[in-house]
Protein backbone atom coordinates (compact mmCIF):
# COMPACT_ATOMS: atom_id res chain seq x y z
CA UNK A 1 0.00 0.00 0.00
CA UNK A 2 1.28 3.60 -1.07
CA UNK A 3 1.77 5.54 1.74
CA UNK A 4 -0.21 8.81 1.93
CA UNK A 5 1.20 11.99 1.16
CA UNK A 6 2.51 14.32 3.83
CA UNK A 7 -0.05 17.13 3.37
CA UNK A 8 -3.28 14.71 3.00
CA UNK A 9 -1.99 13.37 6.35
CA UNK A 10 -1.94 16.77 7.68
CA UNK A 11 -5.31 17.43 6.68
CA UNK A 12 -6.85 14.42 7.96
CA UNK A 13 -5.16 15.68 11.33
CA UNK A 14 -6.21 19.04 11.00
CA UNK A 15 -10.05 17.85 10.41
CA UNK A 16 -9.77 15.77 13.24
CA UNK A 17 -8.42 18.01 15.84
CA UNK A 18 -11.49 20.38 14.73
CA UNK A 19 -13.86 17.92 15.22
CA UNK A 20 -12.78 17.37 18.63
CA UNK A 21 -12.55 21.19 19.17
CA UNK A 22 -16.54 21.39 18.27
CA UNK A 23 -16.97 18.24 20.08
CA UNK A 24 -15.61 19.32 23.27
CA UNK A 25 -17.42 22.81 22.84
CA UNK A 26 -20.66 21.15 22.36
CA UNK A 27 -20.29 19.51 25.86
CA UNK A 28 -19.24 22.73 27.55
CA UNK A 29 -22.69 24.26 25.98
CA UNK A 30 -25.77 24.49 28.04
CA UNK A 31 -28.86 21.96 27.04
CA UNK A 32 -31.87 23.83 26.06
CA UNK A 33 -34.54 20.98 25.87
CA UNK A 34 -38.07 21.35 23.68
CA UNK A 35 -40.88 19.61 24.42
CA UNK A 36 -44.53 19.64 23.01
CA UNK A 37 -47.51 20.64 24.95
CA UNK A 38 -51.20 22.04 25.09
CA UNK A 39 -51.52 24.91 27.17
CA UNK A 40 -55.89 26.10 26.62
CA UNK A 41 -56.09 23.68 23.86
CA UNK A 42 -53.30 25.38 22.20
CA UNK A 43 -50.42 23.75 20.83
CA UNK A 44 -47.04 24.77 22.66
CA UNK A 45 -43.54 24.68 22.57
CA UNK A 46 -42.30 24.44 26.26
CA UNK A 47 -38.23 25.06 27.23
CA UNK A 48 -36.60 23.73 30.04
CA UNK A 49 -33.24 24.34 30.69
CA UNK A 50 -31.06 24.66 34.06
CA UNK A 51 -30.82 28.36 35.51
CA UNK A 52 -28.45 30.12 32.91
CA UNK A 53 -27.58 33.53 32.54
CA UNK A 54 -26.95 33.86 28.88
CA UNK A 55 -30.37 31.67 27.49
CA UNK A 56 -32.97 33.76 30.02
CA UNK A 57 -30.81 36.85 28.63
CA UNK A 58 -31.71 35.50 25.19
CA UNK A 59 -35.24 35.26 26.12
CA UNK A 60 -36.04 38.37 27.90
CA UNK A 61 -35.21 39.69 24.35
CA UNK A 62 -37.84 37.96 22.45
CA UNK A 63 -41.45 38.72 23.98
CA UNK A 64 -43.04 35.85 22.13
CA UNK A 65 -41.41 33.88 24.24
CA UNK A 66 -43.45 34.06 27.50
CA UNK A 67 -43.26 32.39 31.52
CA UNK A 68 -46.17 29.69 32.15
CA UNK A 69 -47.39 29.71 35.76
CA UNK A 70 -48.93 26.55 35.23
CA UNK A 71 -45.92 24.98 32.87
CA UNK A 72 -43.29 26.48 35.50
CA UNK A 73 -41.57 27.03 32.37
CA UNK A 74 -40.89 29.22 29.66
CA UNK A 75 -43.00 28.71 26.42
CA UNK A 76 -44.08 29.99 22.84
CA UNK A 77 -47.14 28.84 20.47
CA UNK A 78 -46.17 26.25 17.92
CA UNK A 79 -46.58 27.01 14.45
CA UNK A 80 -44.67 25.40 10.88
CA UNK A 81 -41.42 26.83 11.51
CA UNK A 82 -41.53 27.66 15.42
CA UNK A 83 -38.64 25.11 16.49
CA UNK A 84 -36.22 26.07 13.84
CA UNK A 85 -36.54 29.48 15.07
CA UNK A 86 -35.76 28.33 18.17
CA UNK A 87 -32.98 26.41 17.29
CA UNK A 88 -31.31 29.30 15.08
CA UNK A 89 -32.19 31.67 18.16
CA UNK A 90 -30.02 29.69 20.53
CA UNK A 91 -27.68 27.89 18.34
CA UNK A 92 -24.87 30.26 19.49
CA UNK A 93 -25.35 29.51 23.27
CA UNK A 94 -26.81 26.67 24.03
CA UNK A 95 -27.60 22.52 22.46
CA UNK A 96 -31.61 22.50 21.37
CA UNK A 97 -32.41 19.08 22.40
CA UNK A 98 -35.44 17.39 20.95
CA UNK A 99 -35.10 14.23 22.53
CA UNK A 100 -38.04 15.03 24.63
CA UNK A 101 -39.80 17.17 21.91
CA UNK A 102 -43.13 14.60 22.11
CA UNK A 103 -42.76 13.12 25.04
CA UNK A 104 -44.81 13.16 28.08
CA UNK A 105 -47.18 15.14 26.91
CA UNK A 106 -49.53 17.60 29.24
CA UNK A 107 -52.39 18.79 29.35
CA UNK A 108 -52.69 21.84 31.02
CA UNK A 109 -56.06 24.53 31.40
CA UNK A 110 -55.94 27.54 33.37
CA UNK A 111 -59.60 27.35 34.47
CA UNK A 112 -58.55 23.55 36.55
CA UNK A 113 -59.44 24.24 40.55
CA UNK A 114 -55.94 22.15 41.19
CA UNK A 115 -52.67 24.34 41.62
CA UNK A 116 -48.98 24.20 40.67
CA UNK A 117 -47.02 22.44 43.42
CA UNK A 118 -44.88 25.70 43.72
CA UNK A 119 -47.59 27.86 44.90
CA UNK A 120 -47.51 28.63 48.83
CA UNK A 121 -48.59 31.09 51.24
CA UNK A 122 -46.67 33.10 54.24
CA UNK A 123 -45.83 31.43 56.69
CA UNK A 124 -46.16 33.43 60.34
CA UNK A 125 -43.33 33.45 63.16
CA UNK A 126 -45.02 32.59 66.79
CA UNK A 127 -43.86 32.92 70.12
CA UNK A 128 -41.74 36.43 70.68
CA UNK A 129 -42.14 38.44 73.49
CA UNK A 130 -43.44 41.81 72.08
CA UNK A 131 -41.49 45.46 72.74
CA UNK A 132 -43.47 48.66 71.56
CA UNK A 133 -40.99 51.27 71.19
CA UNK A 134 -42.23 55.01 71.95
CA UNK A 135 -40.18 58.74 72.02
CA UNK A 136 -39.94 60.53 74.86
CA UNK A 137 -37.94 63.33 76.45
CA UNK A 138 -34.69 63.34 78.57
CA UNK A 139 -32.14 66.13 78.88
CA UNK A 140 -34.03 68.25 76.83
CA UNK A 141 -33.49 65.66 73.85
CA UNK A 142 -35.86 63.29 72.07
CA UNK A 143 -34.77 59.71 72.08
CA UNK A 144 -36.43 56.13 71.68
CA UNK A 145 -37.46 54.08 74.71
CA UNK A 146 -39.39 50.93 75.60
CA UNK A 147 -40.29 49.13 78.70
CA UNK A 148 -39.36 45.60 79.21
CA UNK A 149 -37.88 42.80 81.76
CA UNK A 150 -35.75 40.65 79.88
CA UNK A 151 -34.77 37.39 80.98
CA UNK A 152 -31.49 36.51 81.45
CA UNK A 153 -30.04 35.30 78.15
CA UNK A 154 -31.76 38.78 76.07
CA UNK A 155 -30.04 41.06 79.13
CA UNK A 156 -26.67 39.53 78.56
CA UNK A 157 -27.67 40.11 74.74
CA UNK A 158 -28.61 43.71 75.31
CA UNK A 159 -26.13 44.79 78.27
CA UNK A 160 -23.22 43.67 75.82
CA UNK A 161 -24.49 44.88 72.36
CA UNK A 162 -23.94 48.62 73.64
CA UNK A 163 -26.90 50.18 72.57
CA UNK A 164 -29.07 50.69 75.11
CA UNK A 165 -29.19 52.15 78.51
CA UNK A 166 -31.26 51.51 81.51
CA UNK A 167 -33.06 54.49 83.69
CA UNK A 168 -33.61 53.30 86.73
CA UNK A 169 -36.04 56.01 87.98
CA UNK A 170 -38.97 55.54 85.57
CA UNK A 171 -37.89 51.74 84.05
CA UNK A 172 -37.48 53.01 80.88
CA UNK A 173 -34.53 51.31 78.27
CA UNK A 174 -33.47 54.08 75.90
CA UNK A 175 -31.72 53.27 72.66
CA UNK A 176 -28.10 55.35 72.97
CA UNK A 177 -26.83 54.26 69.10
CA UNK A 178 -25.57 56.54 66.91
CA UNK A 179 -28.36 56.97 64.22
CA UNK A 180 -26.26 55.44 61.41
CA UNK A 181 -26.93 52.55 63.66
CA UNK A 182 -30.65 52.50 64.11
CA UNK A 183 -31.41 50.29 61.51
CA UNK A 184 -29.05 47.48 63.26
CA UNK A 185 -30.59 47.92 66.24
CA UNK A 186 -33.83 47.28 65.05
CA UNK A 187 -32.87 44.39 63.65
CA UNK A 188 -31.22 43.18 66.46
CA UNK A 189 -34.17 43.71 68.49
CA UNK A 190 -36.87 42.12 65.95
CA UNK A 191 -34.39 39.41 66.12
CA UNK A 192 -35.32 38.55 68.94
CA UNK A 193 -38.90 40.56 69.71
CA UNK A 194 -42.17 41.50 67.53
CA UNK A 195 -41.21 45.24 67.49
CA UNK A 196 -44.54 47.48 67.35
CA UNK A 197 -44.19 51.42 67.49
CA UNK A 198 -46.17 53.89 69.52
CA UNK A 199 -48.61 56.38 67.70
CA UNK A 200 -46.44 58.95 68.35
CA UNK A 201 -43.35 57.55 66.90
CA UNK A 202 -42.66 58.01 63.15
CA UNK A 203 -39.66 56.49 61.33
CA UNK A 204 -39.65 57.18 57.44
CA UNK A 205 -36.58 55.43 56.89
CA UNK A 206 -38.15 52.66 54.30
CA UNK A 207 -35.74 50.00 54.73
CA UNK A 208 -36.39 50.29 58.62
CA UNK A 209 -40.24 50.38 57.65
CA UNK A 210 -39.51 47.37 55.26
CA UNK A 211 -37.58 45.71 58.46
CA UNK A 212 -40.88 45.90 60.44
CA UNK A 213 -43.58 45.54 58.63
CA UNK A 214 -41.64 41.83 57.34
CA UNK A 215 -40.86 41.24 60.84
CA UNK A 216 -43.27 38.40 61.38
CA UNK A 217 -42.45 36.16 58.73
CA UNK A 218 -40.95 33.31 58.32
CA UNK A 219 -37.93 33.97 56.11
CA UNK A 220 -36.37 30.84 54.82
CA UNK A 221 -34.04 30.90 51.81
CA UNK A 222 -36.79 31.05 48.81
CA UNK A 223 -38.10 34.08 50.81
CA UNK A 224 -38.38 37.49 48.92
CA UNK A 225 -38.31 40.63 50.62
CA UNK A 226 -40.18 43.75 49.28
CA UNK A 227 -37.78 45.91 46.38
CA UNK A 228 -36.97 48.89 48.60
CA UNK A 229 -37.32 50.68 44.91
CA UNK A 230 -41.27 50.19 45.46
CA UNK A 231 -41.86 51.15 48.21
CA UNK A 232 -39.24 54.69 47.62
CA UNK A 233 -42.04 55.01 44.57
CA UNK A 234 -44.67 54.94 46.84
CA UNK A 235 -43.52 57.31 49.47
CA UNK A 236 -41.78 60.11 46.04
CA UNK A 237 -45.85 60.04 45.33
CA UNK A 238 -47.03 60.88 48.22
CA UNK A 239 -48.75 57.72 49.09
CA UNK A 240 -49.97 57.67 52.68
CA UNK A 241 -49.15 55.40 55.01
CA UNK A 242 -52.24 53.25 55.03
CA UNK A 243 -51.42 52.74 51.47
CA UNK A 244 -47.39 52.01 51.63
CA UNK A 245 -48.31 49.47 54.73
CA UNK A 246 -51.34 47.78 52.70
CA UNK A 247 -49.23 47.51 48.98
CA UNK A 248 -46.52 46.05 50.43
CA UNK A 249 -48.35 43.26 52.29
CA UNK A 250 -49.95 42.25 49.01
CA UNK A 251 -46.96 42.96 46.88
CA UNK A 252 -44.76 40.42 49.09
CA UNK A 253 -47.72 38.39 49.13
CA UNK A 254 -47.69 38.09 45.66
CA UNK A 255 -43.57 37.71 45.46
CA UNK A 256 -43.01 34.82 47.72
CA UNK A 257 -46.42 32.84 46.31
CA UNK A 258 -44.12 31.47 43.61
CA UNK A 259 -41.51 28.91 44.80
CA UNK A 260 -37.88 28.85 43.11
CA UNK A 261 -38.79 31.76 41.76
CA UNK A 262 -36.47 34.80 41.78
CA UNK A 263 -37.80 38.59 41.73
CA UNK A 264 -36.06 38.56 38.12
CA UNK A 265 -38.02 36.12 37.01
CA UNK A 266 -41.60 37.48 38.48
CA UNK A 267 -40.88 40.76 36.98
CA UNK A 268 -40.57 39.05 33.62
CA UNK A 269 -44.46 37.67 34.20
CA UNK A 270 -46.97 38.32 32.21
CA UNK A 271 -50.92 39.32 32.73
CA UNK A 272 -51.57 35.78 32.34
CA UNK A 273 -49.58 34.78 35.25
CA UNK A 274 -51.02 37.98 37.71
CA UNK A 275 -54.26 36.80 36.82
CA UNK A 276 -54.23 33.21 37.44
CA UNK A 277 -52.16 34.13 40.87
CA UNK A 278 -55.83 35.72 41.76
CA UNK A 279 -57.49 33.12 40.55
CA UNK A 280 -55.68 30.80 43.14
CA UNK A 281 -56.12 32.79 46.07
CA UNK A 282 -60.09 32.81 45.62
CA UNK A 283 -60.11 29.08 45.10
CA UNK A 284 -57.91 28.73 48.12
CA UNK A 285 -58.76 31.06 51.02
CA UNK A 286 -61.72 32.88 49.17
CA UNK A 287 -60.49 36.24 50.64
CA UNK A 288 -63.35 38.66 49.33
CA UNK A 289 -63.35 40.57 45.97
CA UNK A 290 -62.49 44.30 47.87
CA UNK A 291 -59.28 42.12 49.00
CA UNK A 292 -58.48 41.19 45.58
CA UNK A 293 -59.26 44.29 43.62
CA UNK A 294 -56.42 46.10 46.03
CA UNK A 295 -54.32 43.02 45.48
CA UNK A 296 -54.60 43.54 41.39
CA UNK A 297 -53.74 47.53 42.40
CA UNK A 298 -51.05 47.08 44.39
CA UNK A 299 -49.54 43.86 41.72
CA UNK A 300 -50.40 46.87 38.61
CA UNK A 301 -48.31 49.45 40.70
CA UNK A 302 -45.26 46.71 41.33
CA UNK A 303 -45.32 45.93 37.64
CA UNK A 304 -45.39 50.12 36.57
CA UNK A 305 -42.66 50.71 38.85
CA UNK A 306 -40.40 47.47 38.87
CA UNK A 307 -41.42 45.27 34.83
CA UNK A 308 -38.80 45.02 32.94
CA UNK A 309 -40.83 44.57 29.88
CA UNK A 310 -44.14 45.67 28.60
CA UNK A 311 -46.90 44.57 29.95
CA UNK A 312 -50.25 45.49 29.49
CA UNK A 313 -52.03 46.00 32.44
CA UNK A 314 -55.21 46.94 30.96
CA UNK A 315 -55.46 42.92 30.96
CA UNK A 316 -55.12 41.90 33.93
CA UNK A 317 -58.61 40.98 35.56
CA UNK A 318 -60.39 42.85 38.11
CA UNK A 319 -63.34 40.40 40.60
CA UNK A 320 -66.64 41.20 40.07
CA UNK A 321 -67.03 43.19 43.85
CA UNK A 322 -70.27 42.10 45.56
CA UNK A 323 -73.11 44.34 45.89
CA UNK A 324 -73.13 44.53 49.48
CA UNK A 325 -75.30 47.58 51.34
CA UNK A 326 -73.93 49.11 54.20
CA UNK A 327 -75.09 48.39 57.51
CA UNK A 328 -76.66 51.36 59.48
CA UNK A 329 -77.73 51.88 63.06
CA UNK A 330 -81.51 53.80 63.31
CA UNK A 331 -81.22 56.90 65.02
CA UNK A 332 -82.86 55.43 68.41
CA UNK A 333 -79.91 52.90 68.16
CA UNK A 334 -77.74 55.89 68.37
CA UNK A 335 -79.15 57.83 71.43
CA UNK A 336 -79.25 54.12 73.53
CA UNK A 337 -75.09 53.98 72.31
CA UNK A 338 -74.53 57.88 73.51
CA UNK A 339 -76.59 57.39 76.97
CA UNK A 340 -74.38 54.65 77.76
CA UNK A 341 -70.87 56.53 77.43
CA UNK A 342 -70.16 58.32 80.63
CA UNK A 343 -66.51 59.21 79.67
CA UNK A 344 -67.33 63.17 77.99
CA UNK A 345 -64.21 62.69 75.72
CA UNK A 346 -65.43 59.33 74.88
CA UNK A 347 -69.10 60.71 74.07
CA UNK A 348 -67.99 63.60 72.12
CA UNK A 349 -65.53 61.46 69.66
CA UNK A 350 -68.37 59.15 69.71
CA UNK A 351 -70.68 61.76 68.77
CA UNK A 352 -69.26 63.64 66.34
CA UNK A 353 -68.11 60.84 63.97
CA UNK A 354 -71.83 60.22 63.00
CA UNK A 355 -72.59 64.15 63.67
CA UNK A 356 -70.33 64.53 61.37
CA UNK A 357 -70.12 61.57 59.28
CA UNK A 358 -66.39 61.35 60.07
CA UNK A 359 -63.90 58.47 59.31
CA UNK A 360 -61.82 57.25 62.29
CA UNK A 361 -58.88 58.56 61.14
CA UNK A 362 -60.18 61.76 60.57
CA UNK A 363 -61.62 62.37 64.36
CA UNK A 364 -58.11 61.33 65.54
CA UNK A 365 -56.56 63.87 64.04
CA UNK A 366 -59.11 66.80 64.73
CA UNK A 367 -57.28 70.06 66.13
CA UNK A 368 -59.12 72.76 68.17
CA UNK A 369 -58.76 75.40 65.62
CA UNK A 370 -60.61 72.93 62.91
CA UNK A 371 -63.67 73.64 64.67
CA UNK A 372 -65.19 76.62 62.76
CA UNK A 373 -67.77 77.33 65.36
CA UNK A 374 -69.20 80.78 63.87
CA UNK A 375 -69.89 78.52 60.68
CA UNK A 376 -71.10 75.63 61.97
CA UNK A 377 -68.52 73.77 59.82
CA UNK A 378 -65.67 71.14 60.62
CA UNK A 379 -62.80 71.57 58.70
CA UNK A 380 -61.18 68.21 58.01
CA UNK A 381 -57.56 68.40 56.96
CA UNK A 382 -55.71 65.87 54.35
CA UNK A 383 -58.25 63.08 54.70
CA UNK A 384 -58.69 59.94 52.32
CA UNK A 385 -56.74 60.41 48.81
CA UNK A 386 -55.09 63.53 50.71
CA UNK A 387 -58.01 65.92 50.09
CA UNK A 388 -59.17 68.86 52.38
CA UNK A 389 -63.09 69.17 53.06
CA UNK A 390 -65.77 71.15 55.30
CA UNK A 391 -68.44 68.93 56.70
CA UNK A 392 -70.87 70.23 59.38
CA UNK A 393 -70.86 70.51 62.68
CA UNK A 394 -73.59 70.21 65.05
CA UNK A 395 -74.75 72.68 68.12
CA UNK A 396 -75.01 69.05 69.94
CA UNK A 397 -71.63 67.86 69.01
CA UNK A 398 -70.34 71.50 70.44
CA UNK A 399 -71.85 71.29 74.08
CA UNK A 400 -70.15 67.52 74.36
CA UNK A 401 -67.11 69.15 72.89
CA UNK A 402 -66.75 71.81 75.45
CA UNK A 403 -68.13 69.83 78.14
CA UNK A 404 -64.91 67.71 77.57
CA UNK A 405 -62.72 70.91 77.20
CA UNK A 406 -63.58 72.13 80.58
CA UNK A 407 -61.78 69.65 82.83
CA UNK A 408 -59.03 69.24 79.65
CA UNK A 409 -56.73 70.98 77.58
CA UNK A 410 -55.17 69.13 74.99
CA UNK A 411 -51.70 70.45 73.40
CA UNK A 412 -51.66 69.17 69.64
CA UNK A 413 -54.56 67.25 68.78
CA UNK A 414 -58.56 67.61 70.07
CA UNK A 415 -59.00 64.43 71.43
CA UNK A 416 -55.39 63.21 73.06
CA UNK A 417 -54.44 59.93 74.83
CA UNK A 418 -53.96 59.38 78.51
CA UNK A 419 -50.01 60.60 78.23
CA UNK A 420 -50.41 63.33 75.08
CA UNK A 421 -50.41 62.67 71.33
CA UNK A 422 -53.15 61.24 69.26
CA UNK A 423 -56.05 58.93 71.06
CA UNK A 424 -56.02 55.34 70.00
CA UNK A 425 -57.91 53.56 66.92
CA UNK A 426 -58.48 50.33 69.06
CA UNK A 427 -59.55 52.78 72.35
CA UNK A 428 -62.34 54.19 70.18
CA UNK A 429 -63.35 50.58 68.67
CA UNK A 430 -63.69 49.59 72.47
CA UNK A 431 -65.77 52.38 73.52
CA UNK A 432 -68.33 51.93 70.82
CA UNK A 433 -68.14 47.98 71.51
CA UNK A 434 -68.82 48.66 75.16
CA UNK A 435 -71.58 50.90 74.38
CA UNK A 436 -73.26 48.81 72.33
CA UNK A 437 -73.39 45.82 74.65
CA UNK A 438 -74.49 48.07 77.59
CA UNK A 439 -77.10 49.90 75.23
CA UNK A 440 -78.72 46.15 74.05
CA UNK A 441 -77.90 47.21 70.29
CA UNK A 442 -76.84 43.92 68.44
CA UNK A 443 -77.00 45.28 64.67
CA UNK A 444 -73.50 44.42 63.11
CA UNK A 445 -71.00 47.41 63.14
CA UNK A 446 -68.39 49.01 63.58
CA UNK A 447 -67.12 52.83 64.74
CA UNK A 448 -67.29 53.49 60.50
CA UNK A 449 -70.78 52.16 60.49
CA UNK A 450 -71.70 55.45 62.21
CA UNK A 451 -70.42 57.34 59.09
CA UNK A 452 -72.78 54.92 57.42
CA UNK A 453 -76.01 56.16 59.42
CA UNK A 454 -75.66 59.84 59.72
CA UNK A 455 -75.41 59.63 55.36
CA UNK A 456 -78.62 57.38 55.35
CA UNK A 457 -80.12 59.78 57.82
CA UNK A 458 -79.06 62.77 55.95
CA UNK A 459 -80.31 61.54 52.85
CA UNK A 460 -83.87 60.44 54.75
CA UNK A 461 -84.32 64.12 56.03
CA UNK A 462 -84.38 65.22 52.21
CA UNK A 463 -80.36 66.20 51.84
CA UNK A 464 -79.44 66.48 48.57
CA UNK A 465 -77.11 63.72 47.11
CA UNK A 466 -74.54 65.74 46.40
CA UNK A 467 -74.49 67.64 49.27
CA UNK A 468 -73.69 64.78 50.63
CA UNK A 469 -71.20 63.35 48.63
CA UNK A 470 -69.46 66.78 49.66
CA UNK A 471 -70.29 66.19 53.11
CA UNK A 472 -68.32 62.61 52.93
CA UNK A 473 -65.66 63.76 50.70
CA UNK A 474 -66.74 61.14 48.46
CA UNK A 475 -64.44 61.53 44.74
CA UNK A 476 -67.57 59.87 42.97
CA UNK A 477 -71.09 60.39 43.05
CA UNK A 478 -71.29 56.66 42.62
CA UNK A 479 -69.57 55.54 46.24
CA UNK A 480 -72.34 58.18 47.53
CA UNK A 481 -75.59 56.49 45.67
CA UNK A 482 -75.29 53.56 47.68
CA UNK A 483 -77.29 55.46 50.20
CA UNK A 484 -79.93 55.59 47.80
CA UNK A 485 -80.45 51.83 48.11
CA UNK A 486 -80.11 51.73 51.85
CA UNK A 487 -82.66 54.15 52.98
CA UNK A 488 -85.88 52.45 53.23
CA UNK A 489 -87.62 56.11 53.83
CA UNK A 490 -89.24 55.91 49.93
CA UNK A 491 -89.44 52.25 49.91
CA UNK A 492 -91.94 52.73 52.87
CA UNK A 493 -93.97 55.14 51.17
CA UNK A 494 -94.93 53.02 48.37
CA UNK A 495 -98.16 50.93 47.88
CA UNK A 496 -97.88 47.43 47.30
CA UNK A 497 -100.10 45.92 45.14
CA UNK A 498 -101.06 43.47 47.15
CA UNK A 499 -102.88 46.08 49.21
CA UNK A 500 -104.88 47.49 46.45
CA UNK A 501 -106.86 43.79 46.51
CA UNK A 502 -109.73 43.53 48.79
CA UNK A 503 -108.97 39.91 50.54
């Protein structure tokens, strides 16, 4: 046999060091697998690969390419030519394997009651011993106290962290940190406590709010704090607090429902995925369509402030809320609640929310120069949606008033607590409770419910409707027509026909 030339020989080498080049490159690639499914009766191309970098990269720039909640996987609609595109798309970073292209395949419909496997809730931390912290004065300075008696292993804790210092005379621990270092002492502390703050005490640091208000969950490695860039969003628009505190419970809700998930990959959802979300909370827990409506607010807002892509939020589904009239008490409920308060603070606050028809935040933060006495008006300062109002004020509601004033003179607010600053939401709830019980009245409701009846009675003395929408400082003449159905005034004065027919 003729031995081969020197440069075919070379060749043959050449080709097969190549081979083994792309051979061993192929290995070092990432394996993007295909397989076939039907997703709504749809026929689907799902892709499962391992957590990689450069292929979600890849993805995040093609939109038709969209995240499954109920595929836990990334998928696009099959059509003629769908997996060559797919295969030309990733050629350069990853192996398309098609070795599982038909197999197993599922059948998958968003409408099924069951849910994925990686949906869970919250869990809740029990068992800590709970500080509330409060301001108060020493020295001439402001600082941050609380009152507690630690057992032995949280005082050695305490006593050697150097951050706090004990006063003796009125038992009071005040936090001595620098206030770079607040935020680790509050983390120390919720540690190790369920840290609550007095009414008085404001912190606007957001990733101390953040610290607090996530305080009493479980937080195992899959869990998902709040972005600190949504909340900062919240607070730049002027968001009150009711609102920052409510969003970010059903934002982190919402975050830590999907297991193995990473806050990348949720912000790369679509409105399918919100919606279904929603879908199984009211299957599982059945939480009330108000409850979800603010849930598909707050989810819209994280998506405006934090998506990465564009989604269309005009899509994503809103519950049908229920029809549900207000409760009311009659006005002879009222008087039996009032003669039962002997407190004259507690009867005037009492009072003068359904004098008034005033929310319970609003009362709470009434000041002495809001009442416009040679008006007869009540001037209600920054109230729901962060609007300013005039709402009347009654001659009764005045004598209370002043009958509490006499023995009382409160320094910031009209109706103060026991030690100064604003009265307390749950004091109020318990006065009206009381009341109630005392008085015999067992119709269902609440301190708001009083806001309820003096609009029903308004609108059964002949009020105007929009008098009192402006009354309630309602933004919609709709919110204000429920009234209409609730006041049985008109519905008494009509004639059935079943008295028309002599029996």
């Amino acid at each position: 046999m003729l031995n081969k030339p020197y440069w075919l020989k070379a060749g043959v080498s050449f080709v097969k060091k190549n081979m083994e080049h792309a051979q061993d490159s192929l290995l070092n690639l990432p394996h993007l697998f295909l397989n076939r499914v039907q997703l709504d009766g749809t026929q689907c191309i799902k892709l499962f690969f391992y957590d990689n970098s450069a292929i979600r990269k890849r993805i995040d720039q093609n939109e038709w390419i969209r995240y499954s909640l109920e595929l836990g996987a990334w998928y696009t609609t099959e059509y003629v030519n769908t997996i060559a595109i797919l295969q030309d798309l990733f050629d350069d970073i990853a192996v398309v394997n098609l070795s599982k292209l038909d197999w197993k395949k599922v059948e998958v419909s968003r409408g099924s009651i069951g849910t994925p496997a990686n949906f869970k809730d919250l869990k809740l931390r029990h068992g800590f011993e709970t500080i509330t912290l409060f301001p108060f004065l020493t020295d001439g300075r402001s600082w941050i106290g609380f009152k507690h008696r630690f057992d032995k292993k949280h005082y050695k804790e305490v006593m050697s962290s150097n951050w706090f210092y004990y006063h003796p005379a009125n038992k009071i621990w005040e936090i001595t940190a620098a206030k770079d270092q607040i935020f680790n002492v509050m983390a120390f502390l919720s540690e190790r406590f369920t840290l609550k703050l007095n009414i008085e005490l404001r912190i606007h640091d957001l990733k101390i709010r953040r610290l607090l208000l996530e305080q009493s969950y479980i937080k195992d490695s899959d869990f998902k704090s709040c972005p600190l860039e949504f909340l900062v969003y919240l607070q730049s628009q002027n968001y009150s607090d009711n609102t920052l505190v409510a969003y970010h419970n059903l934002v982190i809700r919402f975050l830590n429902a999907f297991k193995g998930k990473s806050i990348e990959d949720i912000n790369r959802f679509g409105t399918d995925e919100i919606n279904h979300y929603h879908e199984i909370w009211n299957q599982r827990s059945l939480p009330g369509p108000s409850l979800v409506n603010q849930s598909v607010n707050a989810v819209k807002m994280y998506y405006k402030v934090m998506g990465k892509r564009t989604l269309q939020l005009e899509q994503v589904n809103r519950p049908m809320r229920d029809k549900v009239l207000p409760g009311i008490y009659s006005k002879e409920e009222v008087e039996k609640i009032l003669q039962q308060i002997a407190n004259p603070k507690h009867k005037a606050m009492i009072f003068l929310i359904y004098s008034s028809g005033l929310r319970i935040s609003e009362v709470l933060h009434l000041r002495k120069e809001d009442l416009q006495r040679d008006r007869g008006l009540l001037f209600i300062r920054k109230s729901k949606g962060r609007k300013d109002r005039f709402t009347t004020l009654a001659n009764n509601a005045l004598t209370l008033i002043d009958t509490y004033l006499a023995d009382n003179n409160p320094k910031e607010y009209l109706f103060e607590g026991q030690f100064g600053g604003r009265y307390s939401t749950t004091s109020i709830r318990n006065v009206l409770h009381e009341a109630k019980r005392r008085a015999g009245v067992t119709t269902k409701g609440s301190v708001h419910t009083l806001r309820h009846s003096f609009a029903t009675h308004l609108l059964e003395n002949g009020t105007d409707l929009r008098y009192i929408q402006e009354l309630l400082g309602h933004e919609s003449s709709k919110t204000t027509e429920i009234y209409t159905h609730v006041s049985n005034l008109n519905l008494a004065k009509i004639t059935s026909p079943g008295d028309l027919i002599k029996i």
